[in-house]
N, C-alpha and C. Protein backbone atom coordinates (compact mmCIF):
# COMPACT_ATOMS: atom_id res chain seq x y z
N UNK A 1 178.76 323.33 306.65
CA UNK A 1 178.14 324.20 305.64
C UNK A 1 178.81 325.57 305.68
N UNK A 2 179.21 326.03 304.50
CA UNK A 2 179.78 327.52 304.59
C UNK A 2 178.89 328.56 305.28
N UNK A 3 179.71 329.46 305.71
CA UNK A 3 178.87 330.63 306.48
C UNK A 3 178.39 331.53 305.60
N UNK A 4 177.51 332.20 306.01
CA UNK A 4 176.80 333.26 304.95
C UNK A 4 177.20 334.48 305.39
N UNK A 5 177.71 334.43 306.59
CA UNK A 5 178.14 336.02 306.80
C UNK A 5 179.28 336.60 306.26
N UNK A 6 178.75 337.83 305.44
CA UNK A 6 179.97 338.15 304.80
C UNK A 6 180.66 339.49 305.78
N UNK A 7 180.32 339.48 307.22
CA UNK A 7 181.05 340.20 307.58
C UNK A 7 182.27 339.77 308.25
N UNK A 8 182.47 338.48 307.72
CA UNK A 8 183.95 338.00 308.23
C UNK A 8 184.56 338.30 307.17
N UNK A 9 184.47 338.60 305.90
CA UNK A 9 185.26 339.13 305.34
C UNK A 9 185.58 340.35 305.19
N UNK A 10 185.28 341.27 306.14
CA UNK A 10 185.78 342.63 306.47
C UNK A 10 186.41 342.86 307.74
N UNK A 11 186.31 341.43 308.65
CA UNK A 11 186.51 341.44 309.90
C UNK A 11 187.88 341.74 310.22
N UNK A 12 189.33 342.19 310.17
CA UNK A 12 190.53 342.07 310.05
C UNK A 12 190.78 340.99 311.30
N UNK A 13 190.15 340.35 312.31
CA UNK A 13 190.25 339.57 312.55
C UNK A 13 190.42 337.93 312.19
N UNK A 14 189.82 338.20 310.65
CA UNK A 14 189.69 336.52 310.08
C UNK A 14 190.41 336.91 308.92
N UNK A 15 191.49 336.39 309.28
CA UNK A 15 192.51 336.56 307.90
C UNK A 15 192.46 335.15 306.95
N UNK A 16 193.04 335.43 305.94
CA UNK A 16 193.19 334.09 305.09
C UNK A 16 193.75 333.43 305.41
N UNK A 17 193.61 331.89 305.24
CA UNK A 17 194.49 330.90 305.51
C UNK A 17 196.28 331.00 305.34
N UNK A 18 196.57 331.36 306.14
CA UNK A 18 198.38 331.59 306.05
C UNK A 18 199.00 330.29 304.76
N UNK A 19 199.71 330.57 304.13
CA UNK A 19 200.97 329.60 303.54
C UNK A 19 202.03 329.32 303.91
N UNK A 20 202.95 329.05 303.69
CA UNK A 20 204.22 328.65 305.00
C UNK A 20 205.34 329.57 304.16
N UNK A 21 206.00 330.24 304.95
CA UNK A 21 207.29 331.31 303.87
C UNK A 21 207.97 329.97 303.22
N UNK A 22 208.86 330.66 302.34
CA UNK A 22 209.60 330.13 301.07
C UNK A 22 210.89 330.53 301.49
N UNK A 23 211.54 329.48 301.47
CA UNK A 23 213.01 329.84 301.95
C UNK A 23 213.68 330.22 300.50
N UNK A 24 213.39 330.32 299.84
CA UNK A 24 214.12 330.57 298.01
C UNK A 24 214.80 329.70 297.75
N UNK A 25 214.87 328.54 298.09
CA UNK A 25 215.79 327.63 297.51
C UNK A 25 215.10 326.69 296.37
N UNK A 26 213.96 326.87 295.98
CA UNK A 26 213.72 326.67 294.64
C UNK A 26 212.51 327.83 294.30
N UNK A 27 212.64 329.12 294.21
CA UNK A 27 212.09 330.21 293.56
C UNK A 27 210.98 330.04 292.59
N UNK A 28 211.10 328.92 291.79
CA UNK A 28 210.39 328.56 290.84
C UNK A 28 209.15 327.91 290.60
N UNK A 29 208.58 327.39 292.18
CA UNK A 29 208.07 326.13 292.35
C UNK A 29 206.34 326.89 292.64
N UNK A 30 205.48 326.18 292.81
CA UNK A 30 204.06 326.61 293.79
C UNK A 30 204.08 326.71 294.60
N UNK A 31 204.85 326.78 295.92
CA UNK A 31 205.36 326.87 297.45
C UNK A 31 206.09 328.43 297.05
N UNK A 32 206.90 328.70 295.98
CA UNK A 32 207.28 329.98 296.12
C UNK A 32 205.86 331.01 295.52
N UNK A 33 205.11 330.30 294.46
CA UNK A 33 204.28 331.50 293.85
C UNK A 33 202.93 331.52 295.53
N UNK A 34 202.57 330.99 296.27
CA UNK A 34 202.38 330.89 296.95
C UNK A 34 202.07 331.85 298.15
N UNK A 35 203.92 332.25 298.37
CA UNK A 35 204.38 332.54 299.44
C UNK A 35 204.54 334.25 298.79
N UNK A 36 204.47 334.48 297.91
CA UNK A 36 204.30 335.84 296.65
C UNK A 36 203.38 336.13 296.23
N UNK A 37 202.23 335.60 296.49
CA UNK A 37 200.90 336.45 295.56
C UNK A 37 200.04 337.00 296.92
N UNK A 38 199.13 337.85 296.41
CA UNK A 38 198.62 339.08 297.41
C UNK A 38 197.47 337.82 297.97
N UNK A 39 196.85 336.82 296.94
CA UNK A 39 195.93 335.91 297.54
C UNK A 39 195.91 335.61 298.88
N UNK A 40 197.22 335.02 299.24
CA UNK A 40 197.58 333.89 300.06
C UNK A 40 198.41 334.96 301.35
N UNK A 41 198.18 336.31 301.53
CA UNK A 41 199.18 336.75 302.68
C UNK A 41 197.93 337.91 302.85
N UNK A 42 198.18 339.11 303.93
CA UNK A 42 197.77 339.42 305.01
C UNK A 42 198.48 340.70 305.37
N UNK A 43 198.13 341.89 306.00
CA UNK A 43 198.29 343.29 306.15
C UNK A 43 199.08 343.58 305.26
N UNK A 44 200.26 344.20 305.33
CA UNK A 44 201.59 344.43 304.37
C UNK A 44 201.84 344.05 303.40
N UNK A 45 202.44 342.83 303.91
CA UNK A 45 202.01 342.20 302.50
C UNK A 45 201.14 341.93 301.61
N UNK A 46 200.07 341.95 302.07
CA UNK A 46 198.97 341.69 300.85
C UNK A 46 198.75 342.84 300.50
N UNK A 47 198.80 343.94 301.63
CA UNK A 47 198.42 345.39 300.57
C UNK A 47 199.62 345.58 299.15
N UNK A 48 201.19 345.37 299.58
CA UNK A 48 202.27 345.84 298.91
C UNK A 48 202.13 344.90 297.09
N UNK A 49 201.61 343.28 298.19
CA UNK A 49 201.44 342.65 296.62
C UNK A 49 200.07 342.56 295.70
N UNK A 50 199.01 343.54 296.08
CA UNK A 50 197.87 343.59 295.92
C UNK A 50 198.01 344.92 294.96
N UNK A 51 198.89 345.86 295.45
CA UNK A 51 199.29 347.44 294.59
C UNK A 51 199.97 346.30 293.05
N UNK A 52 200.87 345.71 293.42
CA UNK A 52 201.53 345.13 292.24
C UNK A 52 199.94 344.16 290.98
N UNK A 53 199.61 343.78 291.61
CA UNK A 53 198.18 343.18 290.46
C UNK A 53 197.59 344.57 290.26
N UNK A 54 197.17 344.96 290.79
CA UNK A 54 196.39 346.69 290.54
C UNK A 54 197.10 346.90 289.13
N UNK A 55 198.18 346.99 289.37
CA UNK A 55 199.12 348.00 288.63
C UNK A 55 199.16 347.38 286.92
N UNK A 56 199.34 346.01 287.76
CA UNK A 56 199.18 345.17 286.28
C UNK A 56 198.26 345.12 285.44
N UNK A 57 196.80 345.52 285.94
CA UNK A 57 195.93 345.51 285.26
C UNK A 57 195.53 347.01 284.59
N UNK A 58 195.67 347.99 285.40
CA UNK A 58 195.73 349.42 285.36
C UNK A 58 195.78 349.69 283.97
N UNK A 59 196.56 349.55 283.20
CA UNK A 59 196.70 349.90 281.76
C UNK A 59 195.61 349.29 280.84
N UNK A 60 195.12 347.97 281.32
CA UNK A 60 194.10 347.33 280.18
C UNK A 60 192.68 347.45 280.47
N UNK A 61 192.13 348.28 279.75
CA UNK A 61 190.85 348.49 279.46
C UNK A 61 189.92 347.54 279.37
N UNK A 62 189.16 347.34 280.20
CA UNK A 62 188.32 345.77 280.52
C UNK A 62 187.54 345.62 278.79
N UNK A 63 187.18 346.86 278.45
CA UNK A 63 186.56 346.88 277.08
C UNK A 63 187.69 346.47 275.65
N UNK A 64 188.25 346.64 276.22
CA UNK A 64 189.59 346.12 274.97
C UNK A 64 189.59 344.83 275.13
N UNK A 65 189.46 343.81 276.19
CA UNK A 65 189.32 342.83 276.69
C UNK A 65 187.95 341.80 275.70
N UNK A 66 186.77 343.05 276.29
CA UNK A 66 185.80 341.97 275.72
C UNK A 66 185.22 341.77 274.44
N UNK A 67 186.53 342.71 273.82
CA UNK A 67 186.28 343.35 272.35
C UNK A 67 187.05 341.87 271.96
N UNK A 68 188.72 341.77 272.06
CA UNK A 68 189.13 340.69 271.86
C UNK A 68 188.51 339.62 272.19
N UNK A 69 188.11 339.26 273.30
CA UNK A 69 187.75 337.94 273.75
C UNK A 69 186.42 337.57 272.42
N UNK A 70 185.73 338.75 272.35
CA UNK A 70 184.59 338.09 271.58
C UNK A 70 184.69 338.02 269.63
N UNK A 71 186.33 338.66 269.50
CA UNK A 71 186.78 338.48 267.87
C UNK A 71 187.52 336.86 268.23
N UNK A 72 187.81 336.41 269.09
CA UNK A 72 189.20 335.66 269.80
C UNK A 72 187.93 334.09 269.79
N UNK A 73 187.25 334.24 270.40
CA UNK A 73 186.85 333.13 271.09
C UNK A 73 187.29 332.04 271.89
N UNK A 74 188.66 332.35 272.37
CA UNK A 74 188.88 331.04 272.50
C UNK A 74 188.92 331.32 274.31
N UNK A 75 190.02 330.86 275.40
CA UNK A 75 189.85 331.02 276.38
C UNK A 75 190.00 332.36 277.05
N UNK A 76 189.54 332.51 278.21
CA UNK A 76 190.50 334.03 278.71
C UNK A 76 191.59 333.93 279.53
N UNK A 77 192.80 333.01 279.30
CA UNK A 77 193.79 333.16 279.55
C UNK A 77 194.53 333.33 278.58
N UNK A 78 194.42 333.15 277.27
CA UNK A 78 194.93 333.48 276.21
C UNK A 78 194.54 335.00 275.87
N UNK A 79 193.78 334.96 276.32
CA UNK A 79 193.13 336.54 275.86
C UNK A 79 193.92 337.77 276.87
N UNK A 80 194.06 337.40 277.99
CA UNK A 80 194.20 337.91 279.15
C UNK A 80 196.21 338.14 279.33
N UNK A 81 196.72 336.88 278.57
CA UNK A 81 198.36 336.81 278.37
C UNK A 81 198.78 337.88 277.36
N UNK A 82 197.83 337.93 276.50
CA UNK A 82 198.13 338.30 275.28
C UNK A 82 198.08 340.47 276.08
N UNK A 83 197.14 340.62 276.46
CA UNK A 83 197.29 342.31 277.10
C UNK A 83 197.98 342.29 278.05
N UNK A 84 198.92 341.14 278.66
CA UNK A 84 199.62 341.63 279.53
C UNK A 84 201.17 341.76 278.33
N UNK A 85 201.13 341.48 277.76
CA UNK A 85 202.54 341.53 276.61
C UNK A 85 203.43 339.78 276.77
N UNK A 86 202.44 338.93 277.01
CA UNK A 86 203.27 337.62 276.94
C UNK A 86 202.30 336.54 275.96
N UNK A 87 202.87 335.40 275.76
CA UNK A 87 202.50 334.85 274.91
C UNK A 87 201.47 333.87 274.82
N UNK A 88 200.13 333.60 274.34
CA UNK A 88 198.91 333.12 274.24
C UNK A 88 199.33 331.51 274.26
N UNK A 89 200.47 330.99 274.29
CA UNK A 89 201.25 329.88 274.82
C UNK A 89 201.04 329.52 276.12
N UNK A 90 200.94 330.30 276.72
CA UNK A 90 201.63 330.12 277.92
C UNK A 90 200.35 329.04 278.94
N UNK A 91 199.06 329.48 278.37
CA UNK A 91 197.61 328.96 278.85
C UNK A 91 198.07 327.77 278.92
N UNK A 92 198.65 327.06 279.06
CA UNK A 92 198.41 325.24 279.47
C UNK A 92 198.99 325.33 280.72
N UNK A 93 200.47 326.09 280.71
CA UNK A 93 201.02 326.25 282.08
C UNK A 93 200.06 326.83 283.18
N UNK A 94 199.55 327.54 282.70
CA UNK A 94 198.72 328.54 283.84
C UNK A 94 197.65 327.56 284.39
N UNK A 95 196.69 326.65 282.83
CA UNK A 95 196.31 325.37 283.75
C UNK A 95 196.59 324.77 284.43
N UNK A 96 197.98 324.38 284.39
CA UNK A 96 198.18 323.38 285.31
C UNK A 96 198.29 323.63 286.84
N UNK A 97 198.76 325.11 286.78
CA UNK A 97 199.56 325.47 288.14
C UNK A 97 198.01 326.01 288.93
N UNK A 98 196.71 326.38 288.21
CA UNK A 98 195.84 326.57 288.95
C UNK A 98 195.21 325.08 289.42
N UNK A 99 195.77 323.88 289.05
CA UNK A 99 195.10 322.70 289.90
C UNK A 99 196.02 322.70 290.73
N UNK A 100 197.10 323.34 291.11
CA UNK A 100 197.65 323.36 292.53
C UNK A 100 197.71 324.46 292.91
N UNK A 101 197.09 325.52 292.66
CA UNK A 101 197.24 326.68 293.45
C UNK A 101 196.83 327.32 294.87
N UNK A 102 195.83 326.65 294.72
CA UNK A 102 195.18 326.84 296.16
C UNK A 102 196.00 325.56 297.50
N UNK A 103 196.05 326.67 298.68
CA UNK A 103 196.74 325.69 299.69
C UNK A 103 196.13 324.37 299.96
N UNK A 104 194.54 324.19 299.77
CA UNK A 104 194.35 322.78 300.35
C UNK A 104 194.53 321.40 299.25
N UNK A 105 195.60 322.11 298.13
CA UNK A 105 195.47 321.21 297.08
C UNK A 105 197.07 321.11 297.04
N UNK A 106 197.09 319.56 296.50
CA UNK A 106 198.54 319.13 296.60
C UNK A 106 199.10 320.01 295.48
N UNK A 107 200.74 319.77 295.55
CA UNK A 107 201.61 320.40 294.61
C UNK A 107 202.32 319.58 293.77
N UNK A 108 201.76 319.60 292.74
CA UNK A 108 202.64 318.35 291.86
C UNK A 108 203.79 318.80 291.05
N UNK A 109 204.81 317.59 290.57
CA UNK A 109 206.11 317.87 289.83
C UNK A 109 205.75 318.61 288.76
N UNK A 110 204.83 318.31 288.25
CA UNK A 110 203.84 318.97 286.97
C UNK A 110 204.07 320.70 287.08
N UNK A 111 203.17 320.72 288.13
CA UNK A 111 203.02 322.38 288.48
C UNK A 111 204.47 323.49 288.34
N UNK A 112 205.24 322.35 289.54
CA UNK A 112 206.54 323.08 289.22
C UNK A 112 207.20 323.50 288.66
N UNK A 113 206.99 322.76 287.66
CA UNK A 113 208.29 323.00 286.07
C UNK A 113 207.06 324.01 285.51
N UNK A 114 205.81 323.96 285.58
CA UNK A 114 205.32 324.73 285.20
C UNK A 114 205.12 326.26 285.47
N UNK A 115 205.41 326.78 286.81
CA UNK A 115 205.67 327.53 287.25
C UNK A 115 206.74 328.44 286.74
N UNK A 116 207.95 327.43 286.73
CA UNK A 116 209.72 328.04 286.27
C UNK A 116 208.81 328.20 284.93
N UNK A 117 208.35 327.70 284.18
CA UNK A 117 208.30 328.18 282.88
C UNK A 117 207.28 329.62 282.84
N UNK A 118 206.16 329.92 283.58
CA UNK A 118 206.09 331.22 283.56
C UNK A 118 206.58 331.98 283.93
N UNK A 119 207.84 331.74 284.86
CA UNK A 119 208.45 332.65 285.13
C UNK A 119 209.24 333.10 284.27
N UNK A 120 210.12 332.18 283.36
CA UNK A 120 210.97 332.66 282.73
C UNK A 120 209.95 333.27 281.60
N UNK A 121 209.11 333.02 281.07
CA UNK A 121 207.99 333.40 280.18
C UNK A 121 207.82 335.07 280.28
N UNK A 122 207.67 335.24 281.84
CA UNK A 122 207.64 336.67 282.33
C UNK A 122 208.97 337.47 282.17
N UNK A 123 210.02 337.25 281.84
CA UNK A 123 211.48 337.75 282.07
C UNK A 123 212.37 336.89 282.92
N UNK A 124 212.03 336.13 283.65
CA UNK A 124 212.88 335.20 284.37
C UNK A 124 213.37 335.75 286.02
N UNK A 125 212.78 336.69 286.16
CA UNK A 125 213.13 337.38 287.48
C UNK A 125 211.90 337.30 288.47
N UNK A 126 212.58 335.99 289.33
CA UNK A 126 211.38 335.53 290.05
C UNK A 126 211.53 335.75 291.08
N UNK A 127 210.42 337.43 291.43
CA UNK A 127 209.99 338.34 292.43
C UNK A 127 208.49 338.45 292.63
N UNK A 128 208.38 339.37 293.36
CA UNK A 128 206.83 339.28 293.46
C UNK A 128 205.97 339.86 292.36
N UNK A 129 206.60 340.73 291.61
CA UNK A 129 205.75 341.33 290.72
C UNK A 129 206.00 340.33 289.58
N UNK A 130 206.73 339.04 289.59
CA UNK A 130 206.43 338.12 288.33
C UNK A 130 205.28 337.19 289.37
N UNK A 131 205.32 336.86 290.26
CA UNK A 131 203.99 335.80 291.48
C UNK A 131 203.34 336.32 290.95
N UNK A 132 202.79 338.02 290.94
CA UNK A 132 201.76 338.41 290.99
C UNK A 132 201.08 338.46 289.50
N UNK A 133 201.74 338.79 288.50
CA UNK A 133 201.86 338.55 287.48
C UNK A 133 200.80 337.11 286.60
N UNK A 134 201.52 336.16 287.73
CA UNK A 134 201.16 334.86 286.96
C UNK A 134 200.34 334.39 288.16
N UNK A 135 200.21 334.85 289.43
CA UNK A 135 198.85 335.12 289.95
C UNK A 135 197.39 335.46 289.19
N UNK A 136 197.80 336.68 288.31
CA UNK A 136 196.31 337.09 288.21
C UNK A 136 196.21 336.29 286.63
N UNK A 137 196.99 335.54 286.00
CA UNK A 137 196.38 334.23 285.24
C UNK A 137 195.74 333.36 285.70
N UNK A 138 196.79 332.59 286.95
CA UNK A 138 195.98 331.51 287.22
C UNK A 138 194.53 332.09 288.20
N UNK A 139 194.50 332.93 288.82
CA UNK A 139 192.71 332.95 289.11
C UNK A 139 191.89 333.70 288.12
N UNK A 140 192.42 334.21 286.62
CA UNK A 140 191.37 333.91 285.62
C UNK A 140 190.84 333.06 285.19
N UNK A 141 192.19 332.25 285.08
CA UNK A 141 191.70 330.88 284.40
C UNK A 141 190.67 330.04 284.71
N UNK A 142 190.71 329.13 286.02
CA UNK A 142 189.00 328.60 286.05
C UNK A 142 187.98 329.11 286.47
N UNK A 143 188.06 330.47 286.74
CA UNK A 143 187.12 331.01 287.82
C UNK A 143 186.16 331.93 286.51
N UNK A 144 187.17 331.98 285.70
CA UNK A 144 186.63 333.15 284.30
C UNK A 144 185.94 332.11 283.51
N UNK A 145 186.63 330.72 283.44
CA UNK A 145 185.76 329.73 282.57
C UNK A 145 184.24 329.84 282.93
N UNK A 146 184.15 329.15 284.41
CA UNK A 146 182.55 329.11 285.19
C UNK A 146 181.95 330.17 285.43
N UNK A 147 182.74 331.40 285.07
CA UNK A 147 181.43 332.46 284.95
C UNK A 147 180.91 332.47 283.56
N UNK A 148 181.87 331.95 282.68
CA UNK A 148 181.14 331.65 281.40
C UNK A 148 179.94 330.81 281.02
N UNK A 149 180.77 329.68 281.82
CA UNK A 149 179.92 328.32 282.11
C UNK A 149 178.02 328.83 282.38
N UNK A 150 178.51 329.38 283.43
CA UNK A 150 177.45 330.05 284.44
C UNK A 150 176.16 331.05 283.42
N UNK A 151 176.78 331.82 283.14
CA UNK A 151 176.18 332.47 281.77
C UNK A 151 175.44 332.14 280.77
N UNK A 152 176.49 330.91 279.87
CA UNK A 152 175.88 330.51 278.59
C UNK A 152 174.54 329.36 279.52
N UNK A 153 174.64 328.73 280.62
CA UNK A 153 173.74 328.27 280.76
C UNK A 153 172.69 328.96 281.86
N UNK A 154 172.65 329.76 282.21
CA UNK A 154 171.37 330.60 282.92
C UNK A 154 171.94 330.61 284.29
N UNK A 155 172.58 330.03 284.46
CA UNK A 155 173.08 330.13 286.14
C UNK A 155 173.52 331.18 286.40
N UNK A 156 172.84 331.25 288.23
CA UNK A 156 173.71 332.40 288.78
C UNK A 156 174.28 332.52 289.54
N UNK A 157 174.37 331.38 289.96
CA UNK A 157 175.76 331.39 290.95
C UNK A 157 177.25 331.88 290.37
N UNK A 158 177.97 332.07 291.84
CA UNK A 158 179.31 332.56 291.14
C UNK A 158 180.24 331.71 290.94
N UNK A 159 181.08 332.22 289.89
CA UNK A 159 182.25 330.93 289.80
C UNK A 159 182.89 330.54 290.64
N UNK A 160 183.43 331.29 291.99
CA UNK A 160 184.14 330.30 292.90
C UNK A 160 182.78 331.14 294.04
N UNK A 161 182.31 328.91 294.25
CA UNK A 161 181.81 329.53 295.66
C UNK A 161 181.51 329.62 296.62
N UNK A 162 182.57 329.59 297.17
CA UNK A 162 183.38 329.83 298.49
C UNK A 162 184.67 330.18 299.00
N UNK A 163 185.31 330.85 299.95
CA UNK A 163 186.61 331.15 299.96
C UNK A 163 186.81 330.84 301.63
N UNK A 164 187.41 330.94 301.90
CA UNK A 164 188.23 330.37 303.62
C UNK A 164 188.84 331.17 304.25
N UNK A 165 188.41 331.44 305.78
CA UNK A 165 189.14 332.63 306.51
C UNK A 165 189.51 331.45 307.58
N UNK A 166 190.61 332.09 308.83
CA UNK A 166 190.82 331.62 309.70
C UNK A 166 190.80 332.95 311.05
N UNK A 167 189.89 331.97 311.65
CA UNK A 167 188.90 332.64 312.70
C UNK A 167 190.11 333.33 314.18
N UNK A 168 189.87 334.32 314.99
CA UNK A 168 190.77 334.50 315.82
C UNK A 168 191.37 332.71 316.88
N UNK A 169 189.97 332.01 316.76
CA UNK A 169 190.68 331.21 317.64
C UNK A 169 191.47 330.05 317.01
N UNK A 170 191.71 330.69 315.64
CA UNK A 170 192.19 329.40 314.93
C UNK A 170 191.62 328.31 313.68
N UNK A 171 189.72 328.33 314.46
CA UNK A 171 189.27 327.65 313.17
C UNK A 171 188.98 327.82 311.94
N UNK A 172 189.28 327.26 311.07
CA UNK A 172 188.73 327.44 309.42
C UNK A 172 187.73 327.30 309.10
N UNK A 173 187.14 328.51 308.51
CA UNK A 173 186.00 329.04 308.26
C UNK A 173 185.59 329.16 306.91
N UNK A 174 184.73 328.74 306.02
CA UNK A 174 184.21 328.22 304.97
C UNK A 174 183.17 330.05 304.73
N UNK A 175 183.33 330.64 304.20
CA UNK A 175 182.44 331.67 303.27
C UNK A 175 181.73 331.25 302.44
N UNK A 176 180.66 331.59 301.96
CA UNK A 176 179.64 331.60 300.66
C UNK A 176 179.76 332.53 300.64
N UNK A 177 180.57 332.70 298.34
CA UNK A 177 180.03 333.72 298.08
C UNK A 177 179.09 333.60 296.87
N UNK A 178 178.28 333.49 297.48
CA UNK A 178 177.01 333.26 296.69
C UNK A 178 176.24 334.96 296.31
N UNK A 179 176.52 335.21 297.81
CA UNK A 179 175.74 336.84 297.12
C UNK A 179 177.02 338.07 296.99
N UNK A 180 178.02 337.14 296.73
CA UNK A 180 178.97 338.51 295.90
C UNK A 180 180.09 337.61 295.62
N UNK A 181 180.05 337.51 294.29
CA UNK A 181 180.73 336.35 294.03
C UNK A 181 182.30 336.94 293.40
N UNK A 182 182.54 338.30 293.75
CA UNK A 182 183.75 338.56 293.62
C UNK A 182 184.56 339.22 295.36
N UNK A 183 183.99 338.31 296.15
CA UNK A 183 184.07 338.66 297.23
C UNK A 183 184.04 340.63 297.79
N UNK A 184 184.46 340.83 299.07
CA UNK A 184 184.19 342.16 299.29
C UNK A 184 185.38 342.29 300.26
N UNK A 185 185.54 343.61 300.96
CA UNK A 185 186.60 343.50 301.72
C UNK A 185 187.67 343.84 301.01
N UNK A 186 189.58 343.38 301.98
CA UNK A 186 190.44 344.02 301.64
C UNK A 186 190.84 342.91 299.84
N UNK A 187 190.24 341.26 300.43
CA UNK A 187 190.58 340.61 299.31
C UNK A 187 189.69 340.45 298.42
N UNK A 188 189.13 341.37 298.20
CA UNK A 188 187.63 341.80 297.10
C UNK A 188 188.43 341.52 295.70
N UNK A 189 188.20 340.62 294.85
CA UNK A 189 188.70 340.38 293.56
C UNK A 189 189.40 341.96 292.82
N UNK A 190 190.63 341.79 292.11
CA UNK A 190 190.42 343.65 291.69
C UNK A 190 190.61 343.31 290.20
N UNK A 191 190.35 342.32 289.42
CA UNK A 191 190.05 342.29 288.08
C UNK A 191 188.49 342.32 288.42
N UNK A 192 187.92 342.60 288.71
CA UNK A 192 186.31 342.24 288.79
C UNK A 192 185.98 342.41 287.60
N UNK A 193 186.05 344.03 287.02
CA UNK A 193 185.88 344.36 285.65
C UNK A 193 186.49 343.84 284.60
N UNK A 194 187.07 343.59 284.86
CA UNK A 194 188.06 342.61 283.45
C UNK A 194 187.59 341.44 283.07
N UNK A 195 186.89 340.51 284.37
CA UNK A 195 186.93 339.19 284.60
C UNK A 195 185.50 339.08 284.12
N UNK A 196 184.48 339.92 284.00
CA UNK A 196 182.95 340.44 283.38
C UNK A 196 182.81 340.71 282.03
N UNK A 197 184.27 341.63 281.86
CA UNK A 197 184.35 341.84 280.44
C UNK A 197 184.52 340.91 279.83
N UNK A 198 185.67 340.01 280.27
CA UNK A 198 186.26 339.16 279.52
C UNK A 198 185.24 337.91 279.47
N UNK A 199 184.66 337.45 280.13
CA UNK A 199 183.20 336.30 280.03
C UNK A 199 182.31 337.21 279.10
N UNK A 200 181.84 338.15 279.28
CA UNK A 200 181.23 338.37 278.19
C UNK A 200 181.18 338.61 277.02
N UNK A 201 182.93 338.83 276.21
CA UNK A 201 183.09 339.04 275.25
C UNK A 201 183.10 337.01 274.77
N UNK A 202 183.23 336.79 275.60
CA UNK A 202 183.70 334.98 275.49
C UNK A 202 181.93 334.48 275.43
N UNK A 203 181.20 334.94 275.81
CA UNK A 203 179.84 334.59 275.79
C UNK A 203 179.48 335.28 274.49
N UNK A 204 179.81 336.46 273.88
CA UNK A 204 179.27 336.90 273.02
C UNK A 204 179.67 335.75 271.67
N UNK A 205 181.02 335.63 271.68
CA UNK A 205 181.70 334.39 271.00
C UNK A 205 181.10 333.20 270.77
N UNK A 206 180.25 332.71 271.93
CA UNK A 206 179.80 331.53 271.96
C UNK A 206 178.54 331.51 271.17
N UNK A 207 178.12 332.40 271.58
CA UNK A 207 176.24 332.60 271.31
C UNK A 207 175.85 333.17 269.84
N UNK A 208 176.93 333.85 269.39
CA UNK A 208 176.43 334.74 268.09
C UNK A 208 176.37 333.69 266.87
């Protein structure tokens, strides 16, 4: 059963589940976006690639967001591509690569090619600030659906809920975030506001 204490997620002792580095010999793949997004890494790195999503979002006004989403109706990855300056296309890729995004989920041929294609989608320069980039799609994408989900039908639970630390002695540790469902701490969601706006302009869509 997941733990309820959410002071392992402030603990700098219980870091996230590590990913395995990326030797770059295929740049393009879910093993490289992986080994590049602020999700999946830890001190330095996660602060250095955590400034890069900040940054990305920094310019878009969560209210511009739920203004579109609720003229738009349609998903918020389309909504969400479209204010970063790329193309409302791109949402199938971003599906796919979030059914392999997370480490305890396999990586399919699928994902891969899907990957190279947001990258090149992004400019084709596959660094961390394109990971991070097409990072903060794929954890809009289903996590923004089920807060919708969650919404239009009275629920209050959060869309993802649970997340995974690994404990000093090694074991994997199961979180509920049930009572903060954009977690807290250093890996505290940082679209929070966007990801509120954007369900609710998508709820306003649904309901009116």
């Amino acid at each position: 059963m997941p733990s309820t204490s959410h002071a392992i997620l402030t603990d700098p002792e219980f870091l996230v589940p590590p990913v395995p580095d990326h030797d770059g010999s295929s740049p393009d793949g879910v093993a490289w976006l992986r080994s590049c997004v602020a999700r999946f890494s830890s001190g330095a790195d996660h602060r250095r690639r955590r400034a890069l999503a900040v940054a990305e979002l920094a310019p878009i006004a969560p209210e511009s967001l739920r203004l579109r989403a609720a003229e738009r109706g349609d998903g918020p990855v389309e909504v969400l591509t479209e204010a970063l300056g790329l193309s409302a296309d791109v949402a199938d890729d971003v599906a796919v690569v979030a059914k392999s995004y997370q480490p305890h989920t396999a990586i399919t041929e699928e994902a891969d090619r899907a990957v190279a294609r947001l990258v090149e989608a992004c400019g084709g320069v596959a660094d961390e600030a394109t990971a991070n980039r097409i990072g903060l799609l794929v954890q809009a994408c289903d996590a923004t659906k089920a807060l919708v989900a969650n919404t239009v039908a009275g629920r209050t639970g959060p869309p993802v809920p649970l997340t995974r630390r690994v404990a000093p002695d090694g074991t994997l540790v199961e979180v509920s975030l049930t009572q903060v469902p954009f977690g807290i701490g250093p890996h505290a969601c940082p679209g929070r506001a966007h990801a509120l706006a954007l369900a609710a302009g998508l709820v306003d869509a649904r309901t009116r």
